[in-house]
PDB file of N, CA and C in Angstrom:
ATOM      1  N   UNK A   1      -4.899  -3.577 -20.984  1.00  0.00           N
ATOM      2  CA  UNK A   1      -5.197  -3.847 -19.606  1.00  0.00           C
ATOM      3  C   UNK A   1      -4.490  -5.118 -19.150  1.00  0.00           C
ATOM      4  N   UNK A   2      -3.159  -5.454 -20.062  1.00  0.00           N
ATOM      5  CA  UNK A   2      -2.495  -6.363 -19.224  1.00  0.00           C
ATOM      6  C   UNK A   2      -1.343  -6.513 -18.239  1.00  0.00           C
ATOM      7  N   UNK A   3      -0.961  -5.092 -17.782  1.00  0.00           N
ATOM      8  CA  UNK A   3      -0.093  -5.422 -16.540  1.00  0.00           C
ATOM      9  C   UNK A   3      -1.453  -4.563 -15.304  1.00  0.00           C
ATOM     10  N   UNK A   4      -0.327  -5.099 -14.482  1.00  0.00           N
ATOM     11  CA  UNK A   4      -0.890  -4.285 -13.081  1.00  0.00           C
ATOM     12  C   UNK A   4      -1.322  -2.815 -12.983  1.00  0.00           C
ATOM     13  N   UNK A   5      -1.937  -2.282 -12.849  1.00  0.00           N
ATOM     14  CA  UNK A   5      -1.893  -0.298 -12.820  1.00  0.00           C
ATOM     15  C   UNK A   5      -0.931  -0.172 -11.756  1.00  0.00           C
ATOM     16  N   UNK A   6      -0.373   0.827 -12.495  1.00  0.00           N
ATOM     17  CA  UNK A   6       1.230   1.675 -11.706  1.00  0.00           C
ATOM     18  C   UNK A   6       0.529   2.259 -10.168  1.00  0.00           C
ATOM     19  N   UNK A   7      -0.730   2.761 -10.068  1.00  0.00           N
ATOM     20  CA  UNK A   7      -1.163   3.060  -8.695  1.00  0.00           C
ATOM     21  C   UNK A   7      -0.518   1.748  -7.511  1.00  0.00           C
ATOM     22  N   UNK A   8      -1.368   0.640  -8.283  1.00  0.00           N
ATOM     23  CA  UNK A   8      -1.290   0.056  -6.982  1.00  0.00           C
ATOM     24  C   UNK A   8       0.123  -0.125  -6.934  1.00  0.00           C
ATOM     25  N   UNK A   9       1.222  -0.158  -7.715  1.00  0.00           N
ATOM     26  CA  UNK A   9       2.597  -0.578  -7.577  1.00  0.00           C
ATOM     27  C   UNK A   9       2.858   0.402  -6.461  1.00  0.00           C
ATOM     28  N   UNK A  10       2.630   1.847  -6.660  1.00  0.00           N
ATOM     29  CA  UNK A  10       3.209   2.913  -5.784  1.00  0.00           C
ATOM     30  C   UNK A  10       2.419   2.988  -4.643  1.00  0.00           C
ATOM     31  N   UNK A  11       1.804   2.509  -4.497  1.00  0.00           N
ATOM     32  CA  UNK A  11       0.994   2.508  -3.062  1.00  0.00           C
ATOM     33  C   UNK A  11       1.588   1.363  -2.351  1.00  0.00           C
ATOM     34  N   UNK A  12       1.791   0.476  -2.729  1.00  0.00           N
ATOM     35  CA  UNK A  12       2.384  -1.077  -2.655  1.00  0.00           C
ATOM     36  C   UNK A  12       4.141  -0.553  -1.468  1.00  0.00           C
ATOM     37  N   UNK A  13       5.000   0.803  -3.037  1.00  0.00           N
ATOM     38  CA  UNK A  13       6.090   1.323  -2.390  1.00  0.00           C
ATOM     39  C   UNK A  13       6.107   2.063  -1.095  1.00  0.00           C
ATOM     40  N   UNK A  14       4.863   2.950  -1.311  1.00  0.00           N
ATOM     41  CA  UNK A  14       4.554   3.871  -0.030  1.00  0.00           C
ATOM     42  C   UNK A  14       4.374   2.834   0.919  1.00  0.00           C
ATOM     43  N   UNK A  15       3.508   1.894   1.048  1.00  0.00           N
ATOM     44  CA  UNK A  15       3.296   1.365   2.512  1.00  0.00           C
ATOM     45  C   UNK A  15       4.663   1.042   2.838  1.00  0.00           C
ATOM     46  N   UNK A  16       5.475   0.095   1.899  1.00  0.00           N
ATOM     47  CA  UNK A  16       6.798  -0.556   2.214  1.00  0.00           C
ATOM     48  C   UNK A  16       7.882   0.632   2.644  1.00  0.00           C
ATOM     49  N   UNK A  17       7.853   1.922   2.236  1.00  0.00           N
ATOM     50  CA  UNK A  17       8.524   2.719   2.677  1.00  0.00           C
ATOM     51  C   UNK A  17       8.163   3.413   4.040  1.00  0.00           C
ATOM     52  N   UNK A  18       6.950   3.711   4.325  1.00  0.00           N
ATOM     53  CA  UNK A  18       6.621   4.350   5.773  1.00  0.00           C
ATOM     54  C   UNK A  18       6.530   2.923   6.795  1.00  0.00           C
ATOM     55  N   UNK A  19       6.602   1.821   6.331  1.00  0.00           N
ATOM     56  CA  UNK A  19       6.720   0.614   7.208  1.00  0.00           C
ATOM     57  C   UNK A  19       8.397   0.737   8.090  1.00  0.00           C
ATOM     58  N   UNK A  20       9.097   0.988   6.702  1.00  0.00           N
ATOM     59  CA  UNK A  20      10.496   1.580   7.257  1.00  0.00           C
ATOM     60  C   UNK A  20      10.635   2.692   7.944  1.00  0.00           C
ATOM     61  N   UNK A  21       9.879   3.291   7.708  1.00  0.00           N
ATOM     62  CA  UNK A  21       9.736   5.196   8.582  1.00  0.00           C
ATOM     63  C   UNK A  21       9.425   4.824   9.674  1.00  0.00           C
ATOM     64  N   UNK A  22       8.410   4.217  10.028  1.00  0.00           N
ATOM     65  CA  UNK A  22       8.197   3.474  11.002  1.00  0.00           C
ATOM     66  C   UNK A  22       9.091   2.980  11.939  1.00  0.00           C
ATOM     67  N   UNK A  23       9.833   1.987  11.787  1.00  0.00           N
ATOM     68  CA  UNK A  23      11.049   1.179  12.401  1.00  0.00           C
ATOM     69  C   UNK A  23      11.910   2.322  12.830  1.00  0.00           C
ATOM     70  N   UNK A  24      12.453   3.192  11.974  1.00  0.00           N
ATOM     71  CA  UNK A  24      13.293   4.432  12.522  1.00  0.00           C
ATOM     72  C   UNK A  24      12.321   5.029  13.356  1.00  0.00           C
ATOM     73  N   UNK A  25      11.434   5.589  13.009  1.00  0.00           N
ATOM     74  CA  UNK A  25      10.869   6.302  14.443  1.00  0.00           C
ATOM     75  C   UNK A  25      10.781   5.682  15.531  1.00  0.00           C
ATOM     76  N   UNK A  26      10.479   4.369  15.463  1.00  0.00           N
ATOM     77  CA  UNK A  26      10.358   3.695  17.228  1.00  0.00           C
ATOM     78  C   UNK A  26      11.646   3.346  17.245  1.00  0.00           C
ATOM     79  N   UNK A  27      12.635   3.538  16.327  1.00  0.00           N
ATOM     80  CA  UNK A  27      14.472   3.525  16.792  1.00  0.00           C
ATOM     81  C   UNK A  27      15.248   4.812  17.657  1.00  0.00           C
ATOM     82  N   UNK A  28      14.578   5.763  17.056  1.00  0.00           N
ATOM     83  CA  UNK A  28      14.867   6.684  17.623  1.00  0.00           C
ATOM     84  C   UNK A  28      13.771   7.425  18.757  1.00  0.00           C
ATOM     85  N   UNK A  29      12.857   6.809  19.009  1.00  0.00           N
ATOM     86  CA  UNK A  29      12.299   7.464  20.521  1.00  0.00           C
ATOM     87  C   UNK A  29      10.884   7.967  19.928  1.00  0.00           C
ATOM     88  N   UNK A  30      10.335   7.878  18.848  1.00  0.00           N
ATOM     89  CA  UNK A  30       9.473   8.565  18.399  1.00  0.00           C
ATOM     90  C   UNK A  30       8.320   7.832  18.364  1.00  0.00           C
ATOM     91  N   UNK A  31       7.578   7.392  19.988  1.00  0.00           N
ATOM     92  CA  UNK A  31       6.853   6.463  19.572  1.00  0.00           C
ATOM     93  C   UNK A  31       5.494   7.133  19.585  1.00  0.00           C
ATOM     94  N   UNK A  32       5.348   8.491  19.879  1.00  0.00           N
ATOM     95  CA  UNK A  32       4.083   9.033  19.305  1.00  0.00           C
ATOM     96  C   UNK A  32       3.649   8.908  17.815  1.00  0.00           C
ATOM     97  N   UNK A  33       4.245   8.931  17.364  1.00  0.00           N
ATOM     98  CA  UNK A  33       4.256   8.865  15.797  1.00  0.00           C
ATOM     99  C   UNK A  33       4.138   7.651  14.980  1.00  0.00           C
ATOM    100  N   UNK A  34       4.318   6.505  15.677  1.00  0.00           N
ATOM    101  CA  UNK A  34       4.892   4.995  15.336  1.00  0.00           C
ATOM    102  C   UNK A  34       3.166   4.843  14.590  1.00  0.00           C
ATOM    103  N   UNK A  35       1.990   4.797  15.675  1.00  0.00           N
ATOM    104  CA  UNK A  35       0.923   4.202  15.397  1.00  0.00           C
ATOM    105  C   UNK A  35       0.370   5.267  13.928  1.00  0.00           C
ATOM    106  N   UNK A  36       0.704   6.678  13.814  1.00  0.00           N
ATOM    107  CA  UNK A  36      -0.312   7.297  12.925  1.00  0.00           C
ATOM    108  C   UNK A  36       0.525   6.648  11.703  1.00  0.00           C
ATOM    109  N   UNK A  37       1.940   6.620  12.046  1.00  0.00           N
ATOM    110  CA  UNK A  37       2.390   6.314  10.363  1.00  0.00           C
ATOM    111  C   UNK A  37       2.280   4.831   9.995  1.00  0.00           C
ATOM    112  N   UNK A  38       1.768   3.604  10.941  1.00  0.00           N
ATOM    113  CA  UNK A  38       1.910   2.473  10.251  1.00  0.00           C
ATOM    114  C   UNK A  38       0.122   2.482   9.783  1.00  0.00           C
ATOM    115  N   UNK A  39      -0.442   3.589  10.162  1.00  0.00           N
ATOM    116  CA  UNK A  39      -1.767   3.553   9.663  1.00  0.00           C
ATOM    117  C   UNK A  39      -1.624   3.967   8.930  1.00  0.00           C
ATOM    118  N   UNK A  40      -1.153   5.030   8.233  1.00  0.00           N
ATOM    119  CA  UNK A  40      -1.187   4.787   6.773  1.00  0.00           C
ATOM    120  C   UNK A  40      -0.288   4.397   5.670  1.00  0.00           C
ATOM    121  N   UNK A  41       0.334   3.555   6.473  1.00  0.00           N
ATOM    122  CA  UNK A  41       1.154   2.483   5.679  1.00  0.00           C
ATOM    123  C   UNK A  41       0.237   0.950   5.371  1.00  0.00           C
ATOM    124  N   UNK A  42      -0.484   0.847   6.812  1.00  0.00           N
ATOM    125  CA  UNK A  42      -1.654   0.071   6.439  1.00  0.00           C
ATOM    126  C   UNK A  42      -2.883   0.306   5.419  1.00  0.00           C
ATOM    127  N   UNK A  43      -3.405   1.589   5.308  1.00  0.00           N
ATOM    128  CA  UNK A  43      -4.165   2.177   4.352  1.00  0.00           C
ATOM    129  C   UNK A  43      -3.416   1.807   3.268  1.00  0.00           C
ATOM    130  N   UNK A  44      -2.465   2.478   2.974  1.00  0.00           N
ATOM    131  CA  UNK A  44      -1.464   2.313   1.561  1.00  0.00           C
ATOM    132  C   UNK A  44      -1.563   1.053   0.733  1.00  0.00           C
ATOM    133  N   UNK A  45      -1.173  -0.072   2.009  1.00  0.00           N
ATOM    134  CA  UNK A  45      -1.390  -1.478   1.356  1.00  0.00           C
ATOM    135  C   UNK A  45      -2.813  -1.798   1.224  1.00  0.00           C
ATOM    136  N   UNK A  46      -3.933  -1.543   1.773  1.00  0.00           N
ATOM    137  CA  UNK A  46      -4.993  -1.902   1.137  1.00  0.00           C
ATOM    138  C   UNK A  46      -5.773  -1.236   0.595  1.00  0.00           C
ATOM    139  N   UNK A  47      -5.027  -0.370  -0.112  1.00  0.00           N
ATOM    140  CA  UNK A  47      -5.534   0.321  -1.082  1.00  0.00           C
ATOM    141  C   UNK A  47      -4.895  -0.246  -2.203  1.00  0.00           C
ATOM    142  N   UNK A  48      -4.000  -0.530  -2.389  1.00  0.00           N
ATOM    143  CA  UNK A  48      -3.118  -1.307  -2.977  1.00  0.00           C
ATOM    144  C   UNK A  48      -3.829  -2.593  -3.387  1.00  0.00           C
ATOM    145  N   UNK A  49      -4.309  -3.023  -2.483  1.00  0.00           N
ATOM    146  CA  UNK A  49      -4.552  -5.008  -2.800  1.00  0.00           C
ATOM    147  C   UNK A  49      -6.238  -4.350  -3.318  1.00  0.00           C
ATOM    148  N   UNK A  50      -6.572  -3.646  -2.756  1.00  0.00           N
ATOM    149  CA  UNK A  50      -8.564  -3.376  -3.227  1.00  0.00           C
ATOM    150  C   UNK A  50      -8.351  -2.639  -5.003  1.00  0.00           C
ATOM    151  N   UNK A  51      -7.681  -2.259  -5.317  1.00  0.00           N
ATOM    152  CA  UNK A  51      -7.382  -1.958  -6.251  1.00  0.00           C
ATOM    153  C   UNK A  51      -6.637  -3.350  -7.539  1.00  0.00           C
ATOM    154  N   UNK A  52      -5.908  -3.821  -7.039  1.00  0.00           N
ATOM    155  CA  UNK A  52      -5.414  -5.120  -7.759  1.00  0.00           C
ATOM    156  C   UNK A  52      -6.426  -6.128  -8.020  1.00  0.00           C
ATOM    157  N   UNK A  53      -7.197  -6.227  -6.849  1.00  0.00           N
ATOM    158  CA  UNK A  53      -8.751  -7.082  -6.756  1.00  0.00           C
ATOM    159  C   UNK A  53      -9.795  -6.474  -8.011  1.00  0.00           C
ATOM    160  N   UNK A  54      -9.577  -5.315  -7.816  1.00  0.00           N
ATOM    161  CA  UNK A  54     -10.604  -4.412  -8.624  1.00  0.00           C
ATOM    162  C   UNK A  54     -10.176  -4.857  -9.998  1.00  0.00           C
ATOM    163  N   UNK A  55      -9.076  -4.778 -10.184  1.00  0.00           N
ATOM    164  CA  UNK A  55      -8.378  -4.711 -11.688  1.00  0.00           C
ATOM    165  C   UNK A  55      -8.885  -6.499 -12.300  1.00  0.00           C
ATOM    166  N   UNK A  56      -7.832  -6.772 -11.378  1.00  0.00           N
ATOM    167  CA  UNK A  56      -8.099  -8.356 -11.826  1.00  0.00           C
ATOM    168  C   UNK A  56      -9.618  -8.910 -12.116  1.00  0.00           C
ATOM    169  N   UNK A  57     -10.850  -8.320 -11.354  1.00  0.00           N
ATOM    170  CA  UNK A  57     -12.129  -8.682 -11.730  1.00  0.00           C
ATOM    171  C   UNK A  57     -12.982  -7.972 -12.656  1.00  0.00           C
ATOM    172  N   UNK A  58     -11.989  -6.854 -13.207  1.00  0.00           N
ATOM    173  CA  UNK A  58     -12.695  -5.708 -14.615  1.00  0.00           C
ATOM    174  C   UNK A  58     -12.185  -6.361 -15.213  1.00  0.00           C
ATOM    175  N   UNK A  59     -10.455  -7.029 -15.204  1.00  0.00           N
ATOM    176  CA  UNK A  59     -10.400  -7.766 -16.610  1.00  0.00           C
ATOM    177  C   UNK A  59     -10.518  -9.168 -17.015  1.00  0.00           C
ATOM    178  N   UNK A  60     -11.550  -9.838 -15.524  1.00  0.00           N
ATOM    179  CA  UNK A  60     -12.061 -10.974 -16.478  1.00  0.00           C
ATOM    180  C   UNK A  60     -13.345 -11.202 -16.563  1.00  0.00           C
ATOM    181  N   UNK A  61     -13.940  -9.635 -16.444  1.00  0.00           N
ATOM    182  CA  UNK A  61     -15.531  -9.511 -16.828  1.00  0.00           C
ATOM    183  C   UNK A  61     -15.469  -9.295 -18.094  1.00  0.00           C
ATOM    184  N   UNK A  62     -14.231  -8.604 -18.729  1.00  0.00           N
ATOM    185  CA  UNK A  62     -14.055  -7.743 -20.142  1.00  0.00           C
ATOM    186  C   UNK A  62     -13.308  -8.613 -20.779  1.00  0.00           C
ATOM    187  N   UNK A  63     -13.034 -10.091 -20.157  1.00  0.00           N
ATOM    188  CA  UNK A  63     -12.001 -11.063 -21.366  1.00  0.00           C
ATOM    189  C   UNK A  63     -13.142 -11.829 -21.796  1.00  0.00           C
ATOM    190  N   UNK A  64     -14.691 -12.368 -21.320  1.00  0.00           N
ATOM    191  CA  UNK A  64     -15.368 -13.317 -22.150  1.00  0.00           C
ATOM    192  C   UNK A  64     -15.989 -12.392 -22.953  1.00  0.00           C
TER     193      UNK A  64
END
């Protein structure tokens, strides 16, 4: 239990990638779409950080 879990890494990628999906859609005219996808690019990342939180406080209940 000493690196990070690979979840939150890829959730971490997903937000950072639909953050970019994002930017192209309101580049190209698509601004119906702008708000649903940075929501779950926002979900993504805090699922991401509630999960890292999670980790980091299982493994220093389980290090004393």
């Amino acid at each position: 239990m000493k690196q990070v879990p690979f979840g939150a890494v890829a959730l971490a990628v997903l937000g950072t990638a639909l953050v970019f999906f994002a930017f192209q859609l309101r580049a190209e005219g698509y601004e119906q779409y702008v708000q649903d996808v940075t929501f779950l690019a926002g979900t993504a990342y805090f699922t991401a950080i509630t999960t890292v939180v999670m980790w980091f406080r299982a493994r220093r209940l389980h290090s004393s």
